[in-house]
PDB file of N, CA and C in Angstrom:
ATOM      1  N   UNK A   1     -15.439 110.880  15.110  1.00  0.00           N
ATOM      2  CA  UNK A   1     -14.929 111.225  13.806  1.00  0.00           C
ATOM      3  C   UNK A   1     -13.698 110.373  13.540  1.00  0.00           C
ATOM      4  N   UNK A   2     -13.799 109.110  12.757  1.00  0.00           N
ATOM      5  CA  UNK A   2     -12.674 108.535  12.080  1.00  0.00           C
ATOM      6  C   UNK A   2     -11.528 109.017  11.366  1.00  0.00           C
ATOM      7  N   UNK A   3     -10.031 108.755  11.455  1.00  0.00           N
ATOM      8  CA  UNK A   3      -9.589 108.522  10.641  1.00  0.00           C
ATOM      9  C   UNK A   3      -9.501 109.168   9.311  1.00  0.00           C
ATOM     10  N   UNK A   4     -10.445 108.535   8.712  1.00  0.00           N
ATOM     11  CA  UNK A   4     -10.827 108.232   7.734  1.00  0.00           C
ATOM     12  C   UNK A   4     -11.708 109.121   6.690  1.00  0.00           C
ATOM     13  N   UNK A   5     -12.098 109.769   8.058  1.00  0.00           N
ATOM     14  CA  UNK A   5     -13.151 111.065   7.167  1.00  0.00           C
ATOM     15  C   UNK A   5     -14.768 111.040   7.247  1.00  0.00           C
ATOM     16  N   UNK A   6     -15.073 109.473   6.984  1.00  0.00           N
ATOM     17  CA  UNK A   6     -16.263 109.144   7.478  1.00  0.00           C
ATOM     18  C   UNK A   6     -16.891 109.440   8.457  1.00  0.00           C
ATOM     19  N   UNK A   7     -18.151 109.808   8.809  1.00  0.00           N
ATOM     20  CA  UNK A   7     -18.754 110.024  10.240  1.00  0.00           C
ATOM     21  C   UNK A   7     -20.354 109.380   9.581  1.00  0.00           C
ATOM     22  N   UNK A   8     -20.408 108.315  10.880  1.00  0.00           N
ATOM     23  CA  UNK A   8     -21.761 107.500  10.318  1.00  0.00           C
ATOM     24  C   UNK A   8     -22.985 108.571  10.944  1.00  0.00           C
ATOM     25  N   UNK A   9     -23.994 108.514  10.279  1.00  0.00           N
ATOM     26  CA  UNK A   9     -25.195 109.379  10.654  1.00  0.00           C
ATOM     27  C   UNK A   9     -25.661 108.676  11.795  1.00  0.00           C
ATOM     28  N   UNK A  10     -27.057 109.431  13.069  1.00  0.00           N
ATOM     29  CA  UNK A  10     -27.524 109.169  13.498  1.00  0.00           C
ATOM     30  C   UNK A  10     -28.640 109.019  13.375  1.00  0.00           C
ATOM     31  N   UNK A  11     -29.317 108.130  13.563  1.00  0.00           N
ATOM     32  CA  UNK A  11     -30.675 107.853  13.511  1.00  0.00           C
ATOM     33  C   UNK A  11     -31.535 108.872  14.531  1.00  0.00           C
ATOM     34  N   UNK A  12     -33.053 108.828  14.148  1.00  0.00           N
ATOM     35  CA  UNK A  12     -33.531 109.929  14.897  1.00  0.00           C
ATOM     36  C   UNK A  12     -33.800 109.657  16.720  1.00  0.00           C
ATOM     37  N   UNK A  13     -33.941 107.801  16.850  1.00  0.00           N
ATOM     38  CA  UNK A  13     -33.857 107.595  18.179  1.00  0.00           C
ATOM     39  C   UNK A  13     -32.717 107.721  18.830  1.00  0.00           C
ATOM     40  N   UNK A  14     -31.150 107.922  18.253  1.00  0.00           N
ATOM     41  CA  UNK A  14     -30.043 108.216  18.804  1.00  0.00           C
ATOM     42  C   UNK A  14     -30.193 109.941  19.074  1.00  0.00           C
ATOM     43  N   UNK A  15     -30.028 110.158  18.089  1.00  0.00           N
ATOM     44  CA  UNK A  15     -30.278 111.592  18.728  1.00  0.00           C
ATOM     45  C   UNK A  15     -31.389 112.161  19.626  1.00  0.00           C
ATOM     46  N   UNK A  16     -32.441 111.282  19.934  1.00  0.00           N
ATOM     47  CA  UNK A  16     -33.312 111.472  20.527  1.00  0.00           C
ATOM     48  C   UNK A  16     -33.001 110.961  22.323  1.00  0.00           C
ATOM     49  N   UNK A  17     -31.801 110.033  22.432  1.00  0.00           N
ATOM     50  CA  UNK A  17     -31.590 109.608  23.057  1.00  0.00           C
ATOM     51  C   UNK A  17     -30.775 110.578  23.841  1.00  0.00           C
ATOM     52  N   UNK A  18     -29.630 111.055  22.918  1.00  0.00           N
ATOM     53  CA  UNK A  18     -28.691 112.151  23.794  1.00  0.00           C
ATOM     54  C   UNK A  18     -29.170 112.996  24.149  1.00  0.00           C
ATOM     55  N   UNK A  19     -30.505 113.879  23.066  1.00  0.00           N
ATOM     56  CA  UNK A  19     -31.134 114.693  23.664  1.00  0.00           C
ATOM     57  C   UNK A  19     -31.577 114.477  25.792  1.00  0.00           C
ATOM     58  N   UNK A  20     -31.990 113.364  25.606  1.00  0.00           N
ATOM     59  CA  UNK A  20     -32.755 112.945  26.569  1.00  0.00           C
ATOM     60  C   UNK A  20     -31.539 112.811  27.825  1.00  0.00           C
ATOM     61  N   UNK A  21     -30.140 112.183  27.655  1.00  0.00           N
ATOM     62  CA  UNK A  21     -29.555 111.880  28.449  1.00  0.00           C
ATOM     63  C   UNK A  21     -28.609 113.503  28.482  1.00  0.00           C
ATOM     64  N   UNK A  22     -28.648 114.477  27.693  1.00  0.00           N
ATOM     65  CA  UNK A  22     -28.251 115.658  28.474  1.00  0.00           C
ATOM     66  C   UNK A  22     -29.181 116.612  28.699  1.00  0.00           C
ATOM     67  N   UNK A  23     -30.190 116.286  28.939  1.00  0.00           N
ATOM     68  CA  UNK A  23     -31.251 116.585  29.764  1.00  0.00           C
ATOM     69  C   UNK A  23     -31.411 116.478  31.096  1.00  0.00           C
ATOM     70  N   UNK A  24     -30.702 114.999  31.469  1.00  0.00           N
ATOM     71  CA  UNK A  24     -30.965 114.545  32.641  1.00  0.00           C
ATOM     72  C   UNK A  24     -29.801 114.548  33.511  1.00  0.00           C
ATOM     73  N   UNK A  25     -28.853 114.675  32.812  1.00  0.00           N
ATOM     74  CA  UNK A  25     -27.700 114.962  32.925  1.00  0.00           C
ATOM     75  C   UNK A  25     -27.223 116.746  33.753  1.00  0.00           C
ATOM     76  N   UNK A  26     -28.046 117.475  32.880  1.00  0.00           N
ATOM     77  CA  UNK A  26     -28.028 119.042  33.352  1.00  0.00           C
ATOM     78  C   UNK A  26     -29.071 119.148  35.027  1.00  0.00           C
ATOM     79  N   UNK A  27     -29.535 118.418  34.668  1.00  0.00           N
ATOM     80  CA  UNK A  27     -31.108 118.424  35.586  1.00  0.00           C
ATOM     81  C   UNK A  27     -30.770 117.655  37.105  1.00  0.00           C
ATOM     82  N   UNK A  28     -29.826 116.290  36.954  1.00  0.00           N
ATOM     83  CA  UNK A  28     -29.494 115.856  38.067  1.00  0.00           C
ATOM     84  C   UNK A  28     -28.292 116.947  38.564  1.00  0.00           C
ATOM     85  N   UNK A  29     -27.317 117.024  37.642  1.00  0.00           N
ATOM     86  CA  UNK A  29     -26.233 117.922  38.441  1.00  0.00           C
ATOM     87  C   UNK A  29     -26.970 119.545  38.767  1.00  0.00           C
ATOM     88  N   UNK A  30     -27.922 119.906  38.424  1.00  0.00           N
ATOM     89  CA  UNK A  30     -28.392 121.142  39.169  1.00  0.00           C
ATOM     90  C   UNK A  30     -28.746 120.747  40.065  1.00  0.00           C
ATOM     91  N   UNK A  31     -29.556 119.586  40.524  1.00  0.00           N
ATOM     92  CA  UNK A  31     -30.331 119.330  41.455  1.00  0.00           C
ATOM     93  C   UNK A  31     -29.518 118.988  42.701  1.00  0.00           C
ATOM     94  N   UNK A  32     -28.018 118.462  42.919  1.00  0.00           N
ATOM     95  CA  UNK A  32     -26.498 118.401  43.403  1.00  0.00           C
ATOM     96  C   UNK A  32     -25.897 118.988  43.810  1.00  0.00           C
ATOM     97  N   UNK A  33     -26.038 119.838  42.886  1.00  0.00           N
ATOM     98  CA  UNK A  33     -25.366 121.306  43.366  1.00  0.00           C
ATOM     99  C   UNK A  33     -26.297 122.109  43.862  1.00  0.00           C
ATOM    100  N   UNK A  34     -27.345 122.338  43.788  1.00  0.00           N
ATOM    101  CA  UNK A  34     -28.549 122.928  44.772  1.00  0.00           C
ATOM    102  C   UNK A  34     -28.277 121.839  46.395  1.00  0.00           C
ATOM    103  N   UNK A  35     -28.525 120.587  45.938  1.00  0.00           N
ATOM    104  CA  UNK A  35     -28.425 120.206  47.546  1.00  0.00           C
ATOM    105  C   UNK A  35     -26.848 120.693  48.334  1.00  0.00           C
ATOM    106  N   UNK A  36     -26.005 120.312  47.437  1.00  0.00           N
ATOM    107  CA  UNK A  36     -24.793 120.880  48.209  1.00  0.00           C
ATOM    108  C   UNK A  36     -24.760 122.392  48.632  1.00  0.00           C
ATOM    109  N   UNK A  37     -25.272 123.005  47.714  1.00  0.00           N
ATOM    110  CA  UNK A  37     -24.906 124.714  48.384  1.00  0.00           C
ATOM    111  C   UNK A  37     -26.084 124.901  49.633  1.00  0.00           C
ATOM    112  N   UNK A  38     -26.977 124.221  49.365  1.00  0.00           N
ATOM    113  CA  UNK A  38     -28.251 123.914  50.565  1.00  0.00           C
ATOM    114  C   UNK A  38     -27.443 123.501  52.127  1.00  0.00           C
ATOM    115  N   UNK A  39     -26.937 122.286  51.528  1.00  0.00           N
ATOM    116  CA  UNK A  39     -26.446 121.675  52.758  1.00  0.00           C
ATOM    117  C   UNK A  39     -24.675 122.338  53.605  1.00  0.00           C
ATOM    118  N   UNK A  40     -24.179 123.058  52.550  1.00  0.00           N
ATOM    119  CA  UNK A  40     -23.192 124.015  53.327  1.00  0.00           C
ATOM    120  C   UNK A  40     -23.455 125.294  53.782  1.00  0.00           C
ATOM    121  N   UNK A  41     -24.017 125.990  52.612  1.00  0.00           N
ATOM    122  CA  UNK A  41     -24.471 127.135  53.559  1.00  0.00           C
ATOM    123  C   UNK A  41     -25.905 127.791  54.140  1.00  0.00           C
ATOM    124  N   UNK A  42     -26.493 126.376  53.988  1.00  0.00           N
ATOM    125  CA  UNK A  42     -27.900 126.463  54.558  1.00  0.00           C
ATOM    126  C   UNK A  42     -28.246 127.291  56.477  1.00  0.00           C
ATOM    127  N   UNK A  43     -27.002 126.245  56.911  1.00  0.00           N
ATOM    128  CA  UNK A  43     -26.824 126.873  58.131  1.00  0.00           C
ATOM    129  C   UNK A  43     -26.065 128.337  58.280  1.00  0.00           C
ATOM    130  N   UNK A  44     -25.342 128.228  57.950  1.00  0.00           N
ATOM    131  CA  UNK A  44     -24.824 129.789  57.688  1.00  0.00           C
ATOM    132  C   UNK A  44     -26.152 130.956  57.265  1.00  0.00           C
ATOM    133  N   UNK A  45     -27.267 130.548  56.693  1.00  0.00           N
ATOM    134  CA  UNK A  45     -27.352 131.491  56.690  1.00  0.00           C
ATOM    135  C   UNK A  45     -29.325 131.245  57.408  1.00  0.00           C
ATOM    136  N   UNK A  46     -29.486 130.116  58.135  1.00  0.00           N
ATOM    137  CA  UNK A  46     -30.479 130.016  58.843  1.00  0.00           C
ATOM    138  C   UNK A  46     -30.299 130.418  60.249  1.00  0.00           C
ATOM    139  N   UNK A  47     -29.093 130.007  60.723  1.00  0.00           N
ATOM    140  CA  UNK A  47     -28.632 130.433  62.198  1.00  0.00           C
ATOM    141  C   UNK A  47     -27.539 131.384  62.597  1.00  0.00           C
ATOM    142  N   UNK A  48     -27.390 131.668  63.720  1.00  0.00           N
ATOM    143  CA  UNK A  48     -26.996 132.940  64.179  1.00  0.00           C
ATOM    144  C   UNK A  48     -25.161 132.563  64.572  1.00  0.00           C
ATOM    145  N   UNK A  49     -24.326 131.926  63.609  1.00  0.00           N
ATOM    146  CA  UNK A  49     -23.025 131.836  63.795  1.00  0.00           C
ATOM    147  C   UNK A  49     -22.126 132.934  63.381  1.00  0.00           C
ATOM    148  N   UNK A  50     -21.304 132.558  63.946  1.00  0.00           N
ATOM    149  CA  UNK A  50     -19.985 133.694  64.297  1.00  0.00           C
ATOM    150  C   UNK A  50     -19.972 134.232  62.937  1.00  0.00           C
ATOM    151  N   UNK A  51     -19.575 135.408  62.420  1.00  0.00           N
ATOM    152  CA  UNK A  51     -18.836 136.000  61.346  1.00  0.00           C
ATOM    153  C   UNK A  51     -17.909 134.663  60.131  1.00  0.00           C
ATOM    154  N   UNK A  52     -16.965 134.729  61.106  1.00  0.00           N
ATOM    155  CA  UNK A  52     -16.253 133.890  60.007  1.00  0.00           C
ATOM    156  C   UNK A  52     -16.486 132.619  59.870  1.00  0.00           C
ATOM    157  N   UNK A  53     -17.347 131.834  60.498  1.00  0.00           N
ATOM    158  CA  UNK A  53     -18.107 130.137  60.510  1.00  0.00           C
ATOM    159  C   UNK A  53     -19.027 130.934  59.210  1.00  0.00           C
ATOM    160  N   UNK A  54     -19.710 131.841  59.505  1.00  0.00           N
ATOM    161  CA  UNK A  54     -21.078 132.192  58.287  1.00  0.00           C
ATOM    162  C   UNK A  54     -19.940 132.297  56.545  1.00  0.00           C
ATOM    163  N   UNK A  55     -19.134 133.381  56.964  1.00  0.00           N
ATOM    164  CA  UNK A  55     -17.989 133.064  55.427  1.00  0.00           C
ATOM    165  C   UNK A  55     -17.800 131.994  54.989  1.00  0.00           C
ATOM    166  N   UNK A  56     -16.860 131.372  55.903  1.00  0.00           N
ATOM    167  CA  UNK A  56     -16.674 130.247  55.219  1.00  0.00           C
ATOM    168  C   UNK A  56     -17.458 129.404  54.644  1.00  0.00           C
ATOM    169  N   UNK A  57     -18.610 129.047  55.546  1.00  0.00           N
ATOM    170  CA  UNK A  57     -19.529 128.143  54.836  1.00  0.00           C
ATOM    171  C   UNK A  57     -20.121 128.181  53.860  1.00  0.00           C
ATOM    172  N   UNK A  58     -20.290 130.141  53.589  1.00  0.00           N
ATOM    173  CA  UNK A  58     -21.373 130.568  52.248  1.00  0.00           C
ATOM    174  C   UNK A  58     -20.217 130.486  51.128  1.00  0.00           C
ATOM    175  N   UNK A  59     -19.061 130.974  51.618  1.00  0.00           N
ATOM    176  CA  UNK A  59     -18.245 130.636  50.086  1.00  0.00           C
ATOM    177  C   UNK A  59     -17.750 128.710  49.914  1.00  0.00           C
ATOM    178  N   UNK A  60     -17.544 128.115  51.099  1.00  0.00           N
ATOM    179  CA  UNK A  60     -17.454 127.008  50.392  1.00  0.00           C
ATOM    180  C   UNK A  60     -18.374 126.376  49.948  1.00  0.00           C
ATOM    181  N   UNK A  61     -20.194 126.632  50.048  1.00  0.00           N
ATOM    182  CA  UNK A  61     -20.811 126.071  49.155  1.00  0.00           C
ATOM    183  C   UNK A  61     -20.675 126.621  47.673  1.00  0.00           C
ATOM    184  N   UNK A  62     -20.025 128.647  47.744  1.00  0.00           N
ATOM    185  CA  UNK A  62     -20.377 128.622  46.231  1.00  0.00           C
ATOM    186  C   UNK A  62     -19.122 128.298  45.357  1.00  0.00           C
ATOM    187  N   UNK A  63     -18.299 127.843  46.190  1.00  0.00           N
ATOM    188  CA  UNK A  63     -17.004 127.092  45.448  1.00  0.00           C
ATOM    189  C   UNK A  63     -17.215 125.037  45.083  1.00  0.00           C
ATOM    190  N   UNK A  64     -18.091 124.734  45.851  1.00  0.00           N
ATOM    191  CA  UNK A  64     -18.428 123.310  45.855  1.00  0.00           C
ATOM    192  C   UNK A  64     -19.171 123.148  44.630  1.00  0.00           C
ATOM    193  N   UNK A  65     -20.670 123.916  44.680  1.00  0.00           N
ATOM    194  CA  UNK A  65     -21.956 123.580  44.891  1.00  0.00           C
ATOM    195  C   UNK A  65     -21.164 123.814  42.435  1.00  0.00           C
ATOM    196  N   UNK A  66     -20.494 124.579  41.998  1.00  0.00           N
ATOM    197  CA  UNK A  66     -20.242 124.197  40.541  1.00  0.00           C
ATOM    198  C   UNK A  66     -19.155 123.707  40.109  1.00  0.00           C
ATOM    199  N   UNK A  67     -18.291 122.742  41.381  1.00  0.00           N
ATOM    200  CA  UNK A  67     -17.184 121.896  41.170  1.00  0.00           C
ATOM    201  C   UNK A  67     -18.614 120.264  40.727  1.00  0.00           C
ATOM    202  N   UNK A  68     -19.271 120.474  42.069  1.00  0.00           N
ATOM    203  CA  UNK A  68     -20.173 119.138  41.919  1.00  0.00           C
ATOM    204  C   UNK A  68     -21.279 118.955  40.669  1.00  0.00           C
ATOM    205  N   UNK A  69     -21.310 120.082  39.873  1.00  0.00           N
ATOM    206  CA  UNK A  69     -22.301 120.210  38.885  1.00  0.00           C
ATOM    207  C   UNK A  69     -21.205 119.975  37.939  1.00  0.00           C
ATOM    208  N   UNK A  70     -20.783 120.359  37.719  1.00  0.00           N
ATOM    209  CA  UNK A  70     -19.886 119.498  36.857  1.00  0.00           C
ATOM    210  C   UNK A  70     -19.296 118.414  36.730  1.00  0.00           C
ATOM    211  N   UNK A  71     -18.734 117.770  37.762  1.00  0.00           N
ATOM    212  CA  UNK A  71     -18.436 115.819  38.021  1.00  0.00           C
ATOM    213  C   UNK A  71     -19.391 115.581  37.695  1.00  0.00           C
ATOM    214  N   UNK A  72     -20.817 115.755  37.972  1.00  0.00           N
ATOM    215  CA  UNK A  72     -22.155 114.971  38.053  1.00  0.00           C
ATOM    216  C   UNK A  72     -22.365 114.994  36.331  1.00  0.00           C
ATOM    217  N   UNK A  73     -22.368 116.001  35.866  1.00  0.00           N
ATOM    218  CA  UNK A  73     -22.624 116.232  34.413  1.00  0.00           C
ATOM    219  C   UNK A  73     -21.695 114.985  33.476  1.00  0.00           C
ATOM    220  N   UNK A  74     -20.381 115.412  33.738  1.00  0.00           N
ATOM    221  CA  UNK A  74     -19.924 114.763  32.992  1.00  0.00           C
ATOM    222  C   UNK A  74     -19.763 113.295  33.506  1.00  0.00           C
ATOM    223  N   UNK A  75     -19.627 112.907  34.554  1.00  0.00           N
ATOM    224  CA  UNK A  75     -19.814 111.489  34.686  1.00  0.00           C
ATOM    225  C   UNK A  75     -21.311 110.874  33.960  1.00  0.00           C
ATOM    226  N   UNK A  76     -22.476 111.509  34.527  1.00  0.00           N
ATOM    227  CA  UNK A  76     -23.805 110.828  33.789  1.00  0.00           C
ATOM    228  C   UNK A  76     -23.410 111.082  31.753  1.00  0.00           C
ATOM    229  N   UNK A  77     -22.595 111.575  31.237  1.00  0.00           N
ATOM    230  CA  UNK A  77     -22.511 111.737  29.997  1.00  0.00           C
ATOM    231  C   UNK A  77     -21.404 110.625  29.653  1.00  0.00           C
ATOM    232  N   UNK A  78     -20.207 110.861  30.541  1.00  0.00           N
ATOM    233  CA  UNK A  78     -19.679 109.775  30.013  1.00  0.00           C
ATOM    234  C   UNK A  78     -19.961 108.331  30.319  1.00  0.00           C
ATOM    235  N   UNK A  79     -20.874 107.774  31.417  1.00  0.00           N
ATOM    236  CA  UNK A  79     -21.448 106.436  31.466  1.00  0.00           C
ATOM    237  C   UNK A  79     -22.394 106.247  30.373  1.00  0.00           C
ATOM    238  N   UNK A  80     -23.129 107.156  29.949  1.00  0.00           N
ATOM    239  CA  UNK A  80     -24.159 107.111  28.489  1.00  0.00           C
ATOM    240  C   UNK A  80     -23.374 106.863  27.296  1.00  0.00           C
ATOM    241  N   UNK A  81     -21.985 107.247  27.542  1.00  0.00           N
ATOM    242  CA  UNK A  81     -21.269 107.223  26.469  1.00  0.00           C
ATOM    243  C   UNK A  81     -20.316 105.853  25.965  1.00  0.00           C
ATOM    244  N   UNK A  82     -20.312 105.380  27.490  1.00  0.00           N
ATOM    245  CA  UNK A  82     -19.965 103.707  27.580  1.00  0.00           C
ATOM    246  C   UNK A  82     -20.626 102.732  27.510  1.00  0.00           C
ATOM    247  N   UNK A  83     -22.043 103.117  27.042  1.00  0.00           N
ATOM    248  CA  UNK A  83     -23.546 101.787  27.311  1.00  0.00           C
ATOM    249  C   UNK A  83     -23.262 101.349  28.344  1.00  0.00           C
ATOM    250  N   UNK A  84     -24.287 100.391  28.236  1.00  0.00           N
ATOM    251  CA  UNK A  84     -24.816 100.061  29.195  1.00  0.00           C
ATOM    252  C   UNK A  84     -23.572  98.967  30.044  1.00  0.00           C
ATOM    253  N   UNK A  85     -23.647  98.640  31.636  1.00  0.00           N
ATOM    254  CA  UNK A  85     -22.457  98.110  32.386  1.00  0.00           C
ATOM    255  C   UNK A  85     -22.816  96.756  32.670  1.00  0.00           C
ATOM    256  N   UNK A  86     -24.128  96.827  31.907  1.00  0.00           N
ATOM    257  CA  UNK A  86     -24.831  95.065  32.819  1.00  0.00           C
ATOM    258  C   UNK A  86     -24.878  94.113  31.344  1.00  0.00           C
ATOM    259  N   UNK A  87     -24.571  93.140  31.792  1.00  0.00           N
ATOM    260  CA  UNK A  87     -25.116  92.177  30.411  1.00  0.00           C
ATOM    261  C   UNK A  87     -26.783  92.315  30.270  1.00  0.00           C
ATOM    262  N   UNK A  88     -27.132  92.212  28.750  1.00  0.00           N
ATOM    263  CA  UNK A  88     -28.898  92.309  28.887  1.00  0.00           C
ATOM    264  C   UNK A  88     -29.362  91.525  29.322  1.00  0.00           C
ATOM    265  N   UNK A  89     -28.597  89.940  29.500  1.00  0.00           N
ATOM    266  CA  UNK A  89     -29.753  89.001  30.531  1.00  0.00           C
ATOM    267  C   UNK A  89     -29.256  88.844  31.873  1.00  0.00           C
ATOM    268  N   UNK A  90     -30.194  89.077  32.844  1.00  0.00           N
ATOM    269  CA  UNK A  90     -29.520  89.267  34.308  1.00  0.00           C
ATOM    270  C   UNK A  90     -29.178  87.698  34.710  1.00  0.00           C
ATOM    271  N   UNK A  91     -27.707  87.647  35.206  1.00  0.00           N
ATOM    272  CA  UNK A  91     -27.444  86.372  35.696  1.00  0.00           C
ATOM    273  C   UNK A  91     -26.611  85.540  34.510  1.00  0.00           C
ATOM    274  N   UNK A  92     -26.459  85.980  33.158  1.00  0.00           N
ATOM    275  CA  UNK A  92     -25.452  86.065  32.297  1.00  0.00           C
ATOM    276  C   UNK A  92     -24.312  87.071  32.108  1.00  0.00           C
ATOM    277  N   UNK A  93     -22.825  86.448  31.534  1.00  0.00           N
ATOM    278  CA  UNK A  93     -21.885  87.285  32.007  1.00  0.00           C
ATOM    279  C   UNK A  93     -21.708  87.422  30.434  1.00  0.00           C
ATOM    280  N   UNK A  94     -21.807  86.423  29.256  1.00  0.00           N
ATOM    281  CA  UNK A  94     -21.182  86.500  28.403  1.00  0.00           C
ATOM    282  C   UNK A  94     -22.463  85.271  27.629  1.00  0.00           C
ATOM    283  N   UNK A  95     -22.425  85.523  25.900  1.00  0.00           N
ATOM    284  CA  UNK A  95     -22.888  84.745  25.308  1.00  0.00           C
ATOM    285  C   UNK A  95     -22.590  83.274  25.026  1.00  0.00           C
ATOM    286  N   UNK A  96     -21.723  83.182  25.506  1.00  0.00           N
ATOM    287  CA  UNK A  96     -21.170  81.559  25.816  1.00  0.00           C
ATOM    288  C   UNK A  96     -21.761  81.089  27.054  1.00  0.00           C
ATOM    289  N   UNK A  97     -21.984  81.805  28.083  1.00  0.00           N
ATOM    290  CA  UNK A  97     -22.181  81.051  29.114  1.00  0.00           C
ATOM    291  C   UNK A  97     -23.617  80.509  29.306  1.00  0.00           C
TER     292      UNK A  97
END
C-alpha cells in the first residue's frame, strides 16, 4: 500500500500464486514441526527413560516443534516475497554481461 493511496490490482495468476505459496508454506512448516516434536520426544516416549529425561524431552519438543513452524512459515513467505535469488539465465549475473 503506497503512499499515495493507490494499490495496483492483482492479476488472477498472482493471486493464484500466493494462494499456492501459502499453501506450501503452512504444509512444509507442519511437516518441521511434526519432524521436530518426532525427533525430541519420540524417544521419550518410545523408551523406558528416567522421569525427568521423559519431561524434558516431551516439553521441549512442544516448546520447539511451534517456535520451528513458524521460522519455516515465515521465511518460505518472505523468500516468495523477494522473487526469485537466481538470475533467469544460469551462468549470467546481469544483462550486460
Amino acid at each position: 500500500m503506497g503512499g499515495d493511496g493507490y494499490q495496483a490490482r492483482r492479476t488472477q495468476a498472482e493471486r493464484d500464486a500466493i494462494t499456492v505459496e501459502i499453501g506450501y508454506a503452512l504444509c512444509s512448516a507442519a511437516f518441521v514441526a511434526v519432524v521436530t516434536f518426532g525427533a525430541l520426544a519420540g524417544p521419550a516416549l518410545l523408551l523406558e527413560l528416567p522421569h525427568p529425561v521423559e519431561t524434558f524431552l516431551t516439553r521441549a519438543g512442544l516448546v520447539l516443534a511451534p517456535v520451528v513452524f513458524v521460522v519455516r512459515a515465515v521465511g518460505v513467505l518472505v523468500a516468495f516475497r523477494q522473487g526469485p535469488a537466481q538470475p533467469s539465465q544460469p551462468g549470467r549475473t546481469s544483462p550486460d554481461s
